[in-house]
Protein backbone atom coordinates (compact mmCIF):
# COMPACT_ATOMS: atom_id res chain seq x y z
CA UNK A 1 136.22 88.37 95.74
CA UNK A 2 134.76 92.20 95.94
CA UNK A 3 133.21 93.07 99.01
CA UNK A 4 128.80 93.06 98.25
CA UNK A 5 126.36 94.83 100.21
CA UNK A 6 125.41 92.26 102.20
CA UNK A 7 128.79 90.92 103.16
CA UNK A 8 128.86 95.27 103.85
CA UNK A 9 125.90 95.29 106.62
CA UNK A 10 126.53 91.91 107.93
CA UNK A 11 130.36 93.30 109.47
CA UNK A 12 128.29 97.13 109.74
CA UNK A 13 125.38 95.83 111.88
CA UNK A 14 127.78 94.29 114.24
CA UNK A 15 129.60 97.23 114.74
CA UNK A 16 127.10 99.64 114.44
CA UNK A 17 125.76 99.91 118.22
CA UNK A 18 128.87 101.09 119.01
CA UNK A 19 129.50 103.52 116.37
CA UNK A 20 125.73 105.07 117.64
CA UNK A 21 127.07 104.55 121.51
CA UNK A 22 130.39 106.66 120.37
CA UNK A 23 127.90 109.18 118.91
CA UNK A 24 126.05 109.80 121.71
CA UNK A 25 128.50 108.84 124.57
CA UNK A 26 131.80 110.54 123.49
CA UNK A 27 131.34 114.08 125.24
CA UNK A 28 130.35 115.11 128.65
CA UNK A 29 126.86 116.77 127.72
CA UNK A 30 125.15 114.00 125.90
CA UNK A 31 126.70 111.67 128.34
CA UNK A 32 125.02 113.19 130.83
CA UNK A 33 121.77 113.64 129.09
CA UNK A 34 121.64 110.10 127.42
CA UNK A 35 122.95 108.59 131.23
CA UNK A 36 120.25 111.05 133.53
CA UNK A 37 118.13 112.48 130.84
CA UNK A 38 117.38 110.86 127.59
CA UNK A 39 114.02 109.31 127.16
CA UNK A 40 111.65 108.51 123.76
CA UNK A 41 108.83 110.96 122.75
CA UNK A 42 105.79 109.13 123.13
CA UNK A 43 104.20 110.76 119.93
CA UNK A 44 103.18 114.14 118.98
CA UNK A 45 104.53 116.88 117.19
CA UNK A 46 105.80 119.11 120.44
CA UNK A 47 107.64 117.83 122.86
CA UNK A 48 105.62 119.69 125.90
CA UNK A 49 106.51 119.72 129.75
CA UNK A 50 104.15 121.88 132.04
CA UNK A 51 105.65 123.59 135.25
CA UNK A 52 103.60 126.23 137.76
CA UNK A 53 104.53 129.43 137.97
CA UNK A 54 103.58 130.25 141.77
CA UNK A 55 99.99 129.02 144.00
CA UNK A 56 96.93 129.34 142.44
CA UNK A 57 95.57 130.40 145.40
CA UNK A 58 95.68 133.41 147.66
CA UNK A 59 94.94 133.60 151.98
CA UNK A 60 93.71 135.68 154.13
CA UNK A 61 94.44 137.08 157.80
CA UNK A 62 91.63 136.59 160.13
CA UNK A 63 91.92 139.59 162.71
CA UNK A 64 87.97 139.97 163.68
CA UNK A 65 86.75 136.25 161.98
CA UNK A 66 84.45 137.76 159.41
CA UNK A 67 87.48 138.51 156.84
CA UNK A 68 86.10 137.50 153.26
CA UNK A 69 88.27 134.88 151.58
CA UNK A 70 89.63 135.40 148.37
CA UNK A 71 88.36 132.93 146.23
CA UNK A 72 90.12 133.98 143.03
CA UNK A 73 91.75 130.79 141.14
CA UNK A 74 94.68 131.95 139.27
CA UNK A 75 96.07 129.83 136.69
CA UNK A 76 99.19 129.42 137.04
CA UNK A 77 100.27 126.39 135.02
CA UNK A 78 102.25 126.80 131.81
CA UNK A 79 103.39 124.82 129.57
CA UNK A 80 107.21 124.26 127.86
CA UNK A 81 106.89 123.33 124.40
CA UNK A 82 110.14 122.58 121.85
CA UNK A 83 109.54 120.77 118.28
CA UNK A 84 111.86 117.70 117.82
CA UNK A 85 113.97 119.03 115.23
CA UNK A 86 115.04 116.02 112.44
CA UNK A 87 118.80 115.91 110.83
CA UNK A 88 119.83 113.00 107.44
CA UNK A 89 122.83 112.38 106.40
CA UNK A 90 123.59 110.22 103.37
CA UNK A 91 127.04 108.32 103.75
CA UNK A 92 128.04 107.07 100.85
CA UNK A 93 131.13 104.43 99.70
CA UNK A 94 131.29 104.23 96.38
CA UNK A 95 131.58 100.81 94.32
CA UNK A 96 135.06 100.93 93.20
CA UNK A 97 136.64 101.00 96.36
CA UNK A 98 134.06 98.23 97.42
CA UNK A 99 134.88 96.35 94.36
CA UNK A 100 139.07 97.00 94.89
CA UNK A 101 138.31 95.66 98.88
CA UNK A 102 137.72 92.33 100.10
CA UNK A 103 137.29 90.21 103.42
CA UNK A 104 136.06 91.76 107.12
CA UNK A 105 139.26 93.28 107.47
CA UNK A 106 138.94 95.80 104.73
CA UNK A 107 134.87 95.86 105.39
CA UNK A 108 136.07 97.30 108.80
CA UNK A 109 138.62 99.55 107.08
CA UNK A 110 135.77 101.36 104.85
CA UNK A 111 133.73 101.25 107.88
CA UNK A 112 136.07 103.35 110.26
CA UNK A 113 137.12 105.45 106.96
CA UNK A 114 133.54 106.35 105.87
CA UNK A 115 130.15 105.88 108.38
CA UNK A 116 132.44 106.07 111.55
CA UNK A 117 134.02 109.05 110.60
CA UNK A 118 131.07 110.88 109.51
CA UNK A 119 129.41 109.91 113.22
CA UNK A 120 132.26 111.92 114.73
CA UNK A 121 132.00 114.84 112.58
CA UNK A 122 128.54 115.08 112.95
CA UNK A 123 128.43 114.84 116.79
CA UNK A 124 131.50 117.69 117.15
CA UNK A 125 128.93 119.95 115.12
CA UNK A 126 126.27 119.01 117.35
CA UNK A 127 128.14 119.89 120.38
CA UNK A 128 129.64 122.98 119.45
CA UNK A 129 126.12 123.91 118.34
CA UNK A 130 124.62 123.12 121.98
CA UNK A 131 127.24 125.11 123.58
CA UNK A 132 127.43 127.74 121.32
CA UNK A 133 124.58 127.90 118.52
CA UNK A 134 127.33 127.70 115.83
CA UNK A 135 128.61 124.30 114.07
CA UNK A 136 132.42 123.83 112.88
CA UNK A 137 130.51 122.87 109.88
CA UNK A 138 131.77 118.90 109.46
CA UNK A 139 129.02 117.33 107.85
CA UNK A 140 126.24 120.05 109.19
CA UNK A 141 126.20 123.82 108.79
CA UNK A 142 124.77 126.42 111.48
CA UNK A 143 122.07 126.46 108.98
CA UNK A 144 120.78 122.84 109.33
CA UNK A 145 121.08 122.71 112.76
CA UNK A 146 118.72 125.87 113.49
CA UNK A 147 116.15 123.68 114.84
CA UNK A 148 117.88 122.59 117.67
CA UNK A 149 117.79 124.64 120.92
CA UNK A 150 121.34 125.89 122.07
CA UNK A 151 122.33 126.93 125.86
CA UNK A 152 123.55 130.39 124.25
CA UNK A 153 121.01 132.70 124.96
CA UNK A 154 122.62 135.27 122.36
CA UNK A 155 121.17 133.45 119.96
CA UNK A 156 117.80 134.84 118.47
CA UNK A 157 116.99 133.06 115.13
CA UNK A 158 116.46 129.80 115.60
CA UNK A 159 113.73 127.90 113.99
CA UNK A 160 111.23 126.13 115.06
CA UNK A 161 108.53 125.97 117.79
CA UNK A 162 110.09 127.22 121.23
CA UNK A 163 113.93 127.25 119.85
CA UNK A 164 113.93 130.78 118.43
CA UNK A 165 116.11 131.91 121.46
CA UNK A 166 118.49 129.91 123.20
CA UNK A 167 118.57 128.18 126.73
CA UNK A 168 120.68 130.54 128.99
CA UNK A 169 120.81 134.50 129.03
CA UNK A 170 123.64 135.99 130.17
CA UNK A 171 121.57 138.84 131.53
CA UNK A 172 120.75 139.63 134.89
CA UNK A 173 117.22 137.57 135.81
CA UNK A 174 115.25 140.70 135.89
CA UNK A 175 115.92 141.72 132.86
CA UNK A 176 115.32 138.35 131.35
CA UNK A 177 112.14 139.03 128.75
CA UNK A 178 112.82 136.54 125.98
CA UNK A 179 110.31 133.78 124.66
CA UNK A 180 112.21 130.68 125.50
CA UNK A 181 110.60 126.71 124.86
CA UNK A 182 107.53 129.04 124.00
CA UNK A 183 106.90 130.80 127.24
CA UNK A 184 108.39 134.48 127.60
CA UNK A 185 111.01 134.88 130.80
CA UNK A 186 109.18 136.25 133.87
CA UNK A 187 110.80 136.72 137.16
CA UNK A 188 107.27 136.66 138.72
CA UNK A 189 106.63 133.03 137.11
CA UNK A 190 110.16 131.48 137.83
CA UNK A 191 111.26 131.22 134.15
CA UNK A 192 114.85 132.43 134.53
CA UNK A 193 118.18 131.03 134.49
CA UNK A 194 120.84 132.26 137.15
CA UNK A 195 123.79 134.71 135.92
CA UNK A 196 126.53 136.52 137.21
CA UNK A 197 129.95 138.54 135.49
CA UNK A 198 133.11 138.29 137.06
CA UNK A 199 134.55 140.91 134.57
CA UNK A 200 138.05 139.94 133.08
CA UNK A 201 139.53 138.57 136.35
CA UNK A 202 138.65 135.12 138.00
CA UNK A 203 136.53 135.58 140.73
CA UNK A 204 136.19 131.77 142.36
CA UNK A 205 133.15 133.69 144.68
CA UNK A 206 131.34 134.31 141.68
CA UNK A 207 130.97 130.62 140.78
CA UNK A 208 130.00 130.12 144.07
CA UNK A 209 127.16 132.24 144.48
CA UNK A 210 125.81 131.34 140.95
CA UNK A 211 126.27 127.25 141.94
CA UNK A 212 124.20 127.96 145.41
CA UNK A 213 121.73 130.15 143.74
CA UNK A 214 120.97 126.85 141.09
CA UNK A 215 121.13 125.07 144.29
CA UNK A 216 118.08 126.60 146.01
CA UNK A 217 115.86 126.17 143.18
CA UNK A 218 117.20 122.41 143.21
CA UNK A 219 115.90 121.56 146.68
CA UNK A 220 119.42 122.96 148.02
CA UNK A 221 122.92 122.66 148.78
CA UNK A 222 124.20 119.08 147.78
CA UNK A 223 121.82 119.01 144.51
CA UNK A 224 122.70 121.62 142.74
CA UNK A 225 124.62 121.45 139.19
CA UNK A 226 126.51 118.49 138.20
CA UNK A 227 127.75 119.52 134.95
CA UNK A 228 130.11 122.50 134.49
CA UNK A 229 131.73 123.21 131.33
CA UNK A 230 134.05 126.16 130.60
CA UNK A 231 135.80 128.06 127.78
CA UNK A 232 139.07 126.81 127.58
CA UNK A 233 140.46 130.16 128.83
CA UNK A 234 138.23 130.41 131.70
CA UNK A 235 139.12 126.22 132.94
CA UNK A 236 142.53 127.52 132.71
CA UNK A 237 142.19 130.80 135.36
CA UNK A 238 140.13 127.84 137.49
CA UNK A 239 142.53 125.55 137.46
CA UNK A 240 145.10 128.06 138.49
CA UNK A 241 142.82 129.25 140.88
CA UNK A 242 142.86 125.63 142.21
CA UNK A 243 146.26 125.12 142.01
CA UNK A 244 147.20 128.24 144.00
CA UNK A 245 145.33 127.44 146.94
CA UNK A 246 147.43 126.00 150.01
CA UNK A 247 146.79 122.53 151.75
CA UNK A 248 146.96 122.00 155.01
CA UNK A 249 147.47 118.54 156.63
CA UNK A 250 147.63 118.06 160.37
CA UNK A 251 149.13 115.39 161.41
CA UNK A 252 148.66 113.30 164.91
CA UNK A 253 145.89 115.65 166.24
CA UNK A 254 143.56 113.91 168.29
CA UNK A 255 140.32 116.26 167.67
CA UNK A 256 140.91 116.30 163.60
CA UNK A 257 142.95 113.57 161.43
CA UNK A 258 143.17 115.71 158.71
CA UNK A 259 141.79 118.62 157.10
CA UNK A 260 142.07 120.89 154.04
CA UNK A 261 141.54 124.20 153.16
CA UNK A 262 141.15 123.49 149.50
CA UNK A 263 137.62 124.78 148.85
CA UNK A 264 135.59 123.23 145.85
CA UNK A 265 133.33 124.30 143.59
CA UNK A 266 130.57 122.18 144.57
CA UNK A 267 129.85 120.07 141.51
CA UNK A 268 131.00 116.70 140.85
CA UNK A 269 132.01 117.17 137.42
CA UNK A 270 133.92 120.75 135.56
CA UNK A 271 135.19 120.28 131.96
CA UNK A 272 137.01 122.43 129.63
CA UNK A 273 135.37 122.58 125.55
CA UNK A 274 137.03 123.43 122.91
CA UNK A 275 134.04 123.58 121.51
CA UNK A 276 132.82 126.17 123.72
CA UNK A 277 134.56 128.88 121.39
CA UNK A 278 133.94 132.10 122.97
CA UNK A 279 135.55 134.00 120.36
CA UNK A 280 133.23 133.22 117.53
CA UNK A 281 130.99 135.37 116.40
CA UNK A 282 128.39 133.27 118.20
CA UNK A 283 129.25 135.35 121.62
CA UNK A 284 129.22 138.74 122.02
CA UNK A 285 129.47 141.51 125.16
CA UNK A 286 130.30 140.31 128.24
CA UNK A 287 130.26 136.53 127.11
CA UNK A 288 133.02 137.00 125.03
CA UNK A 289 135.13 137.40 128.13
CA UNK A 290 134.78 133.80 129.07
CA UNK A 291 131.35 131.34 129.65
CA UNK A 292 130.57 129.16 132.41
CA UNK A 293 127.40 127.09 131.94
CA UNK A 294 126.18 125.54 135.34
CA UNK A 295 124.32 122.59 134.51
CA UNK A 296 121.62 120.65 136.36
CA UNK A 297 120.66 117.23 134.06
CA UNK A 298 118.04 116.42 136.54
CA UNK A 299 116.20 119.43 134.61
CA UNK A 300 117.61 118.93 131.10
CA UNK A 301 116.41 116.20 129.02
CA UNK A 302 117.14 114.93 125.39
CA UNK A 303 113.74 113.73 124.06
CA UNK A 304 114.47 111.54 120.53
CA UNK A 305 111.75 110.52 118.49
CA UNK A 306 113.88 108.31 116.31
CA UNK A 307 117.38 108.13 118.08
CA UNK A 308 120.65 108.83 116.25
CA UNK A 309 120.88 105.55 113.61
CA UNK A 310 122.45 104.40 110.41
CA UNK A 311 120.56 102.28 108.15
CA UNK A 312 121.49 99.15 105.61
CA UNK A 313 123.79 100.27 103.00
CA UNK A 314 122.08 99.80 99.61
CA UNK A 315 122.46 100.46 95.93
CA UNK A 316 121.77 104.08 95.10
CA UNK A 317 119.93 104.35 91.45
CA UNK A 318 121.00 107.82 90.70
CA UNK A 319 123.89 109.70 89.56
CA UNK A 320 126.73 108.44 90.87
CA UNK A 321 128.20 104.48 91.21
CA UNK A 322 127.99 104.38 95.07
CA UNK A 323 126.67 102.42 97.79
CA UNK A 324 124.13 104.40 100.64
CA UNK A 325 123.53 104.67 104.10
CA UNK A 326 121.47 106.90 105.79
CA UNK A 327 122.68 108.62 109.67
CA UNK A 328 119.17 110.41 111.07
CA UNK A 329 117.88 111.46 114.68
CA UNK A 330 115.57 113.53 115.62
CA UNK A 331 114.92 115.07 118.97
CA UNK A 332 115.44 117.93 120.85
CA UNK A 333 116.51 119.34 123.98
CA UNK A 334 114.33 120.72 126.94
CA UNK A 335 115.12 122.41 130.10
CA UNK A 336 112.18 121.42 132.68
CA UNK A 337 113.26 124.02 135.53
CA UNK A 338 115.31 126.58 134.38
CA UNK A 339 116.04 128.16 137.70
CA UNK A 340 118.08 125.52 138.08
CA UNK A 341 120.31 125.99 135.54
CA UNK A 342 123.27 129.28 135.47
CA UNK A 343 125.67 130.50 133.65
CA UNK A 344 128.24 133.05 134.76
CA UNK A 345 130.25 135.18 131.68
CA UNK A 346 134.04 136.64 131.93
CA UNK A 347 137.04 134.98 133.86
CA UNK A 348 139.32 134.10 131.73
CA UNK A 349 142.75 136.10 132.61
């Protein structure tokens, strides 16, 4: 007997959370957003998140005590704002292989060869697109994904409210100028992300400084980033730079059992992406010498109004003999304190 459509979602809908759970879950960045980070709009067409810029208020000394106080209020809240940005996908099996297929074993078959595959495709260009504001163009081009705010602050044309230029310049904070989640960089205003170049050579006291500065606007030392990911190039000079390092144990002292001179970077977690391609034409200047994004997910957040699903498969009446399901999400991401957040260029020979 031919496998029917709802023989076809019965076996899907049981596999389905975890095809949506391999989706989201599969890669270090939306595992840490959809673990620290990920929450549901609650309506709306922005999603918004106000910070302040400095005190409304300013003091005075009293020298003689009949100083005037200043009673100007300045406003100094502003608000983040970043339109969900909405992505379909139509996955479709077509009838003759349905009607050439029968029992759960081949249901699963055309399940792993056809919706499962297109979930995998579709999340690698999703996270090449965060880290780099390009796709590898699997099921979504560069072009369709436009509305979705990247951590490369080279790019300059995306679209939609507060996505037009990405997360993370790599530009010293002063000169920092760009509108980004619809509120233009200021220094004076704390609307900056952290940078530094170590050049073409691997300078581990680079990293450091960048990681401490993140740390201050954190609330300090010990909540800092927690998410590093790297070029592949660039993980490799830190690795080496890791591996190069001497230990030192001492053994049967009576003031210290054991130490180390191994230093660390500070964060819990560093990764090497391949999808962090820093040769594509996605990076130019000194970020084309290697990228280091510094990560804080207590600031980043993944807001979905409808989270990453596949519907029923159902006839199609249309053009061609096949069955249809639809993958959609919409969301976006948002950076609440960008301070927090770094990202340090070159490093990787």
């Amino acid at each position: 007997m031919s496998i029917s459509t709802e023989l076809l979602n019965t076996t899907f809908a049981d596999l389905r959370g975890p095809l949506v759970n391999a989706f989201v879950r599969s890669n270090e960045l939306f595992d840490a957003l959809q673990s620290k980070a990920r929450m549901p709009m609650e309506g709306g067409t922005q999603i918004e998140r106000s910070f302040s810029g400095g005190a409304p208020a300013r003091g005075v000394g009293v020298y003689v005590g009949d100083e005037l106080l200043n009673m100007t209020r300045r406003q100094q809240i502003k608000r983040f704002q970043v339109e969900p940005h909405r992505i379909v996908a139509a996955i479709n099996i077509p009838k003759r292989e349905l009607n050439q297929n029968s029992g759960k074993l081949a249901i699963i078959r055309l399940i792993e060869e056809y919706p499962q595959t297109v979930m995998e495709a579709a999340k690698a260009d999703l996270n090449a697109y965060f880290l780099t504001g390009a796709s590898r163009g699997l099921v979504f081009n560069t072009s369709e994904l436009k509305g979705f705010l990247t951590l490369n602050g080279q790019v300059s044309d995306g679209i939609g409210t507060g996505v037009t230029n990405g997360l993370l310049d790599f530009l010293a904070p002063s000169a920092q100028t760009d509108t980004v989640q619809n509120v233009a960089k200021s220094s004076s205003i704390s609307h900056f992300n952290q940078f530094a170049d170590m050049g073409t050579s691997f300078i581990d006291a680079t990293l450091r400084k960048v990681y401490r500065q993140c740390s201050h606007y954190a609330g300090g030392i010990g909540k800092g980033p927690d998410l590093v990911i790297m070029d592949d190039d660039t993980y490799t000079s830190f690795e080496n730079a890791k591996l190069s390092r001497v230990r030192v144990s001492i053994v049967e002292d009576k003031t210290e059992k054991s130490n180390t001179l191994e230093l660390s970077l500070g964060v819990a977690k560093t990764f090497s992406s391949i999808d962090l391609d820093r040769t594509s034409s996605a990076f130019t200047g000194v970020a084309s010498k290697g990228i280091t994004y510094m990560l804080n997910t207590d600031y980043l957040e993944f807001p979905t109004l409808e989270a990453p699903t596949i519907s029923e498969f159902k006839e199609r009446v249309g053009d061609q003999d096949v069955v249809t399901a639809i993958f959609s999400m919409q969301g976006n991401m948002i950076s609440t304190k960008l301070p927090a957040q770094g990202v340090v260029s070159g490093g990787n020979s």
